[in-house]
Protein backbone atom coordinates (compact mmCIF):
# COMPACT_ATOMS: atom_id res chain seq x y z
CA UNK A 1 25.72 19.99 14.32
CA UNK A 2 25.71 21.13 17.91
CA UNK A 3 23.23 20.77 20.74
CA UNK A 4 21.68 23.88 19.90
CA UNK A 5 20.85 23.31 16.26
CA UNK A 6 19.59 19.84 17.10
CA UNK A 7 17.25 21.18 20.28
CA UNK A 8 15.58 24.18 17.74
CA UNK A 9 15.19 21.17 14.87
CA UNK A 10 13.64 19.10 17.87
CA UNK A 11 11.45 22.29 18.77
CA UNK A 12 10.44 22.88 15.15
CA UNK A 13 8.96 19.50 14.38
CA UNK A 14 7.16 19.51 17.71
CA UNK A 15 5.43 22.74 16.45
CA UNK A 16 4.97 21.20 13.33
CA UNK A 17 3.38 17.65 14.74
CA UNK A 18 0.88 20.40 17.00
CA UNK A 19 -0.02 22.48 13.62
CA UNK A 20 -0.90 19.24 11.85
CA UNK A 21 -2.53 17.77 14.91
CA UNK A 22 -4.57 21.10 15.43
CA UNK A 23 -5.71 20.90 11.44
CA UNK A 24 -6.32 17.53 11.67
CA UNK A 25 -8.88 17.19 14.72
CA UNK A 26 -10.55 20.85 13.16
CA UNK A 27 -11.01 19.49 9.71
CA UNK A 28 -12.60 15.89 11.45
CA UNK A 29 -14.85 18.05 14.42
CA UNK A 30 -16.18 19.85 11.08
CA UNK A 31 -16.60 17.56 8.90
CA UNK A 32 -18.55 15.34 11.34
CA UNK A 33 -20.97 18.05 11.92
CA UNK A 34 -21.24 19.25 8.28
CA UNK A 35 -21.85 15.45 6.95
CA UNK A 36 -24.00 14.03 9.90
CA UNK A 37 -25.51 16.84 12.67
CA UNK A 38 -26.17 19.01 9.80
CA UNK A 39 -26.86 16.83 7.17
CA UNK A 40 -25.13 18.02 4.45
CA UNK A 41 -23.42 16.77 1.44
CA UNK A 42 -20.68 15.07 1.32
CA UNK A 43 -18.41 17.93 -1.18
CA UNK A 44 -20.17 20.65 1.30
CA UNK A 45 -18.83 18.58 4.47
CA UNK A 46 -15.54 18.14 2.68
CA UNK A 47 -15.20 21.74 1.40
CA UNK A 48 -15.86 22.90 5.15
CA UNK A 49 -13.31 20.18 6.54
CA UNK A 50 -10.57 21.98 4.19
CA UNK A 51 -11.55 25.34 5.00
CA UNK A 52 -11.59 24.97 8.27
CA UNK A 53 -8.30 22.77 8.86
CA UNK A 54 -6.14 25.53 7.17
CA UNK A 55 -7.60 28.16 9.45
CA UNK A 56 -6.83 25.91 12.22
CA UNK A 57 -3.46 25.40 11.07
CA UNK A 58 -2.74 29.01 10.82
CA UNK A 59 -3.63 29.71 13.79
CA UNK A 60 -1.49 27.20 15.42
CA UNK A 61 0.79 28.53 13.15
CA UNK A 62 0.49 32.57 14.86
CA UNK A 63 0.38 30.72 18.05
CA UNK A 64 3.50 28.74 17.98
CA UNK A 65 5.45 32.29 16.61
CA UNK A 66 4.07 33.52 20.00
């Protein structure tokens, strides 16, 4: 493998880390509203969390194709 192969697999699990990441902290942020500012139920909340973590992950997704 050279140093160019290794530097894009380096670059491609950073991206990967920041998609998760980005997913992660939208699906918590929404499911913390949903479940306690909003009070709503906890398969609501957790339907919203899901929802809401694969947008976010798509669009860290379009952002890191930039």
């Amino acid at each position: 493998m050279t140093r160019d192969e290794a530097d894009r697999r380096v670059g491609a699990m950073k991206n990967r880390r920041y998609m998760a990441l980005h997913a992660v902290v939208a699906a918590g942020f929404i499911f913390l509203l949903q479940r306690y500012a909003l009070s709503a139920s906890l398969e609501s909340s957790l339907l919203w969390a899901l929802t809401f973590g694969g947008c976010a992950a798509g669009l860290a997704y379009a952002q890191s194709n930039r």
